[in-house]
C-alpha atoms as a PDB file:
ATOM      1  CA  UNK A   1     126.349 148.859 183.098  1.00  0.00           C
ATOM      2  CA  UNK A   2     127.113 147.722 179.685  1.00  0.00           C
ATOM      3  CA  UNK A   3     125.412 148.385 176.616  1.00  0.00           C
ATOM      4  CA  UNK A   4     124.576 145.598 174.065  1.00  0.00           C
ATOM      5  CA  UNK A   5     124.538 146.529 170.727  1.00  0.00           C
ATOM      6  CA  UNK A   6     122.086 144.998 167.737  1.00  0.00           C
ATOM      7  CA  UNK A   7     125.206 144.322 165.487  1.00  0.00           C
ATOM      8  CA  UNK A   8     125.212 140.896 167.483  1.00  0.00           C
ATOM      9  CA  UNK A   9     122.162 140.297 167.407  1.00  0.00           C
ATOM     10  CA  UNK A  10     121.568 140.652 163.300  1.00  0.00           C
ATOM     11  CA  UNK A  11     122.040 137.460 161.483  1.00  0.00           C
ATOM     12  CA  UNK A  12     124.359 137.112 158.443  1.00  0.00           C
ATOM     13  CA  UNK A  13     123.213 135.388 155.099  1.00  0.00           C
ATOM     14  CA  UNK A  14     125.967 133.965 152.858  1.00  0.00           C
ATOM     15  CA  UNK A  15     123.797 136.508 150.118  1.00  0.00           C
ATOM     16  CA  UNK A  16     127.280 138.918 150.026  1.00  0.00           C
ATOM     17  CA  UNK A  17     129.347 135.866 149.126  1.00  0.00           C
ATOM     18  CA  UNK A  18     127.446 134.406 146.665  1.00  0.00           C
ATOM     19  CA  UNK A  19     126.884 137.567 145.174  1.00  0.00           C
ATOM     20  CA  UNK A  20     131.037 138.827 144.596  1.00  0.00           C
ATOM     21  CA  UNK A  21     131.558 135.226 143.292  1.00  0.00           C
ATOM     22  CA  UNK A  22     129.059 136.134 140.744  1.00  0.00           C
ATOM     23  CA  UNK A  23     130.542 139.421 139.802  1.00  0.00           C
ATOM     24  CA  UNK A  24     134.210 137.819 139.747  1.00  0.00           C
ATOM     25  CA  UNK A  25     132.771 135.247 137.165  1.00  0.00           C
ATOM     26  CA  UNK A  26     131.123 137.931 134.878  1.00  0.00           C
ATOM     27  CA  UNK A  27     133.954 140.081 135.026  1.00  0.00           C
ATOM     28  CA  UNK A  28     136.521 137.614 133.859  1.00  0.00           C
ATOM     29  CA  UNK A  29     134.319 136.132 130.918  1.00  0.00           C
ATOM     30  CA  UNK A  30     133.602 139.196 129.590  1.00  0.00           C
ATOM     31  CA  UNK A  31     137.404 139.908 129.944  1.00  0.00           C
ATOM     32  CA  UNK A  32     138.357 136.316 128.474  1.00  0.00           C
ATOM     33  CA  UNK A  33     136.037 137.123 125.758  1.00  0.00           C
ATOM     34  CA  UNK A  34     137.599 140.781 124.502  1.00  0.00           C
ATOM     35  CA  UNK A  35     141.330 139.106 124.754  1.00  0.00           C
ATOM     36  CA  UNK A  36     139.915 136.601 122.658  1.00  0.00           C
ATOM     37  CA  UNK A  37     138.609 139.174 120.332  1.00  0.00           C
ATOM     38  CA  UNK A  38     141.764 141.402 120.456  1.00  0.00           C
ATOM     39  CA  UNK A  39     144.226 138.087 119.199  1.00  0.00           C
ATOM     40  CA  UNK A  40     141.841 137.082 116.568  1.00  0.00           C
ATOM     41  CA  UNK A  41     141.343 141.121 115.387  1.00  0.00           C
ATOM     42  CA  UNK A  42     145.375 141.758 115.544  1.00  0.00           C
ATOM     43  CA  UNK A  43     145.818 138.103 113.382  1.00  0.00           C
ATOM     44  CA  UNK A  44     143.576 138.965 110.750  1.00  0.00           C
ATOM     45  CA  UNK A  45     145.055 142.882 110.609  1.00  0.00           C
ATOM     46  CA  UNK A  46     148.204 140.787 110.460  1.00  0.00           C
ATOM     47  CA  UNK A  47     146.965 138.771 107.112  1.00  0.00           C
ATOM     48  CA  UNK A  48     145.317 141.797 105.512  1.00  0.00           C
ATOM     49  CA  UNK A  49     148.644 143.675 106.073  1.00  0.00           C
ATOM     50  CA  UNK A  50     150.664 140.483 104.348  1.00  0.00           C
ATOM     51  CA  UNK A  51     147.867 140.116 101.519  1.00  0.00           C
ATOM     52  CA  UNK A  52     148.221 144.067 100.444  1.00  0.00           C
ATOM     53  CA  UNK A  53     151.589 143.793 100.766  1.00  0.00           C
ATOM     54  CA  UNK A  54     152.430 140.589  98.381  1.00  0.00           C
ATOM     55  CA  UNK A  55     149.544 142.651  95.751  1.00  0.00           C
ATOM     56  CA  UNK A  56     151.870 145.516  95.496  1.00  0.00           C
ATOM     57  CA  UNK A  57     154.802 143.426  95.421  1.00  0.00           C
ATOM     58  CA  UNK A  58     153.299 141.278  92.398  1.00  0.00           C
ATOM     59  CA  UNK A  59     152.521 144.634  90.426  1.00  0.00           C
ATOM     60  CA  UNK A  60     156.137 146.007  91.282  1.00  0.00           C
ATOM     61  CA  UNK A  61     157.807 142.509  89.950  1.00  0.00           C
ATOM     62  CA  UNK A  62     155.808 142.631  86.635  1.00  0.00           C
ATOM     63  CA  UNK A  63     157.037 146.258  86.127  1.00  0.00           C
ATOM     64  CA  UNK A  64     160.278 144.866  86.785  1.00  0.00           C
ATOM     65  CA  UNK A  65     160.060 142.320  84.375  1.00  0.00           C
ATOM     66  CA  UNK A  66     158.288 144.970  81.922  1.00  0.00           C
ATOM     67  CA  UNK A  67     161.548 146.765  82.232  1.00  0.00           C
ATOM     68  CA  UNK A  68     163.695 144.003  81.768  1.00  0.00           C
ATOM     69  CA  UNK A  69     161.859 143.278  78.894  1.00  0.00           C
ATOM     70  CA  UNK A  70     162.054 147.120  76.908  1.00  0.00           C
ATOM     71  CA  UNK A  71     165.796 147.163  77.951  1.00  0.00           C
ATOM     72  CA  UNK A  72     166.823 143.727  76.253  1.00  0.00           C
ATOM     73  CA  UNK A  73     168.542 144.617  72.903  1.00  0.00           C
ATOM     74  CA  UNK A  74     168.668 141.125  71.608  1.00  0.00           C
ATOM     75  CA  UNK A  75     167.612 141.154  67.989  1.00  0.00           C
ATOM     76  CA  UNK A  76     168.323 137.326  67.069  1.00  0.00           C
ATOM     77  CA  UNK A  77     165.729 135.558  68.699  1.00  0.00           C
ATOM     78  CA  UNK A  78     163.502 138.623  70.349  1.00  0.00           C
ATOM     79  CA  UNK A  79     164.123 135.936  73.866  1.00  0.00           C
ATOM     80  CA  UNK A  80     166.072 137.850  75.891  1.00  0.00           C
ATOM     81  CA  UNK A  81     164.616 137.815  79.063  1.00  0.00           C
ATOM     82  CA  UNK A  82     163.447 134.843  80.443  1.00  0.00           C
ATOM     83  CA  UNK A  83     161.878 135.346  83.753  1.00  0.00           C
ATOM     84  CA  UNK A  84     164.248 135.405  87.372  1.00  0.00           C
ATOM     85  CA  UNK A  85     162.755 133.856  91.012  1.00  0.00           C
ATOM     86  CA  UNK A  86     163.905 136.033  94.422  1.00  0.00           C
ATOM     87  CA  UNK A  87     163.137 136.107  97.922  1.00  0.00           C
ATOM     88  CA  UNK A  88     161.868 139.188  99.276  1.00  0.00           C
ATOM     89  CA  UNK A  89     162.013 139.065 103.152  1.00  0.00           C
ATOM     90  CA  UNK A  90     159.576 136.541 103.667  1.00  0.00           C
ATOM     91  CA  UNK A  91     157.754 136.577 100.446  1.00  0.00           C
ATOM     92  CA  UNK A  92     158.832 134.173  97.806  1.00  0.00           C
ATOM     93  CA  UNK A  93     158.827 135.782  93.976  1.00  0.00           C
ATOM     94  CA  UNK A  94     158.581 134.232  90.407  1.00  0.00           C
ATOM     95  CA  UNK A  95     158.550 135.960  87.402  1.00  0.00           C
ATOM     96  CA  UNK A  96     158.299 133.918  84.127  1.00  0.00           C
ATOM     97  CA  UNK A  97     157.992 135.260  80.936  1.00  0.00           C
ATOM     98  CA  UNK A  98     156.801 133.891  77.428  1.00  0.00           C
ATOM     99  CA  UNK A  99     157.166 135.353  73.971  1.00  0.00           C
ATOM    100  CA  UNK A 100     154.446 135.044  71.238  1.00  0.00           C
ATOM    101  CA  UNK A 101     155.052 135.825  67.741  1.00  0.00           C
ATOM    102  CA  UNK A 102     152.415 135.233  64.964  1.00  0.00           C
ATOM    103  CA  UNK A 103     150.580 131.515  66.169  1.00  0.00           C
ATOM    104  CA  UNK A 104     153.640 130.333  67.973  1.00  0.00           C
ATOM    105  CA  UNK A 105     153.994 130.412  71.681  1.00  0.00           C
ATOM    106  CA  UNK A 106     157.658 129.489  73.013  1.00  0.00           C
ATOM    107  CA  UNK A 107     159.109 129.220  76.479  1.00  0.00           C
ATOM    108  CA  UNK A 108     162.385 131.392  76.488  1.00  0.00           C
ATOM    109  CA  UNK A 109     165.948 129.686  75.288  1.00  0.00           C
ATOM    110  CA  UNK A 110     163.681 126.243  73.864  1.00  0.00           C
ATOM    111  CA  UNK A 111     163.170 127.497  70.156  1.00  0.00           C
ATOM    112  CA  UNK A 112     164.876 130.533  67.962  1.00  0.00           C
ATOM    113  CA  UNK A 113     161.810 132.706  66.973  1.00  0.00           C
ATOM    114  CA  UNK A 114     164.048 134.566  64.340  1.00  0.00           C
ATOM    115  CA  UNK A 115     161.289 136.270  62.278  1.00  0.00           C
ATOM    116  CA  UNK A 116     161.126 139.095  60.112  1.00  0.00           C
ATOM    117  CA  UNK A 117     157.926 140.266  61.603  1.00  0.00           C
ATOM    118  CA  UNK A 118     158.404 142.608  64.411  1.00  0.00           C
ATOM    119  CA  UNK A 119     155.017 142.062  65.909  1.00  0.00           C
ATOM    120  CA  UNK A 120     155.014 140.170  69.036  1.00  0.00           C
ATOM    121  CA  UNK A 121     153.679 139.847  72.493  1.00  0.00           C
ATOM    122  CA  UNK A 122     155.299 138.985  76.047  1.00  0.00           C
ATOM    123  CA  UNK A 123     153.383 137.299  78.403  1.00  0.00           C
ATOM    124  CA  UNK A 124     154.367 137.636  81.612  1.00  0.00           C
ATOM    125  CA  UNK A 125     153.529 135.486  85.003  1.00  0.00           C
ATOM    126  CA  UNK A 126     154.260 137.068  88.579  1.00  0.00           C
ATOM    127  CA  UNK A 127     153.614 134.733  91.210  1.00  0.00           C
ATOM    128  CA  UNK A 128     154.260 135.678  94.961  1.00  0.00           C
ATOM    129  CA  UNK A 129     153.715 133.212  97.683  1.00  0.00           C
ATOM    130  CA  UNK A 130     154.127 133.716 101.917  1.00  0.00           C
ATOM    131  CA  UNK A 131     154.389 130.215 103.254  1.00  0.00           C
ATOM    132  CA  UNK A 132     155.542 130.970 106.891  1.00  0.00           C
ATOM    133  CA  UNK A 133     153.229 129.814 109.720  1.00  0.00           C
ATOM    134  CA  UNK A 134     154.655 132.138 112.146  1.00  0.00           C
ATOM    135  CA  UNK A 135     153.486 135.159 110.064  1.00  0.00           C
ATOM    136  CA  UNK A 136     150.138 134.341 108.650  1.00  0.00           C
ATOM    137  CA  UNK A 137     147.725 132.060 109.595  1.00  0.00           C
ATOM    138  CA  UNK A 138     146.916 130.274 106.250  1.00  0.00           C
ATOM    139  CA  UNK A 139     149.143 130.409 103.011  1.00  0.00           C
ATOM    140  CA  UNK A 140     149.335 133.826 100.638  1.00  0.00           C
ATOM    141  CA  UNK A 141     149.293 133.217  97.017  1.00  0.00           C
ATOM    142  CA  UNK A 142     148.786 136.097  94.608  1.00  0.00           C
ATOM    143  CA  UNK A 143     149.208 135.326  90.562  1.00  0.00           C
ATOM    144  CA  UNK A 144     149.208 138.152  88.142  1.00  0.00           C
ATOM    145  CA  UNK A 145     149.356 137.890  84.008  1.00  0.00           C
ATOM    146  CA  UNK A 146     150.652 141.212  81.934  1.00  0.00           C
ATOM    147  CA  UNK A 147     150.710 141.085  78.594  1.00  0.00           C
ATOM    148  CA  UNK A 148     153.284 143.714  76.585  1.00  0.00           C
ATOM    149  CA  UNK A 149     153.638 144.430  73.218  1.00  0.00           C
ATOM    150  CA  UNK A 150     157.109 144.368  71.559  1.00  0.00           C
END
């Protein structure tokens, strides 16, 4: 004689199904969600490490030009040094300097500013731009002003 057993005899829901499709749908949002959140975390790392980086390299050009400046031994028109643009891996640099004496201001090499007075000041502009779309996600601009006294 042959035994039946009750595993026939049980009826099946579709409840199991319904139920791992559920879990496979949560599992991959919230997984869609922190890949999301990683991309948009490592671009904006990215932009903060560009920013900080163009900063110091604004403050290192107008130390350049600061030296450029104190090492100029032109005594005719006190004009030596009139500014210089360079590219920096991808960081685009421009250093322009002005001289003041007294109440005149004049662009380098456009007027003689031979004076007796010694007193005078330099100003000088540092701009650094990053204009690459494959590095950062919106343009970098920093601007810095020094003045030095000659």
């Amino acid at each position: 004689m042959q035994r039946k057993s009750h595993i026939l005899r049980l009826k099946r829901n579709g409840m199991a199904m319904i139920m791992a499709i559920s879990v496979i749908v949560i599992v991959a949002t919230i997984l869609s969600l922190a890949l999301s959140l990683t991309t948009l975390t490592n671009k904006s790392s990215v932009d903060l490490y560009v920013y900080e980086q163009a900063n110091l390299l604004a403050r290192s050009a107008g130390e350049y030009a600061k030296l450029k400046i104190g090492t100029d031994n032109s005594d005719v028109n006190r004009c030596g040094y009139a500014g210089e643009t360079f590219t920096q891996d991808y960081y685009n640099v421009i250093i322009s300097v002005n001289y003041i004496y007294d109440t005149s201001t004049s662009m380098c090499g456009t007027a003689s500013l031979a004076q007796t007075d010694p007193f005078g000041v330099a100003r000088i502009d540092v701009t650094v731009e990053v204009n690459n779309p494959a590095i950062t996600s919106e343009p970098i601009r920093i601007f810095k002003r020094k003045l030095v006294e000659l």
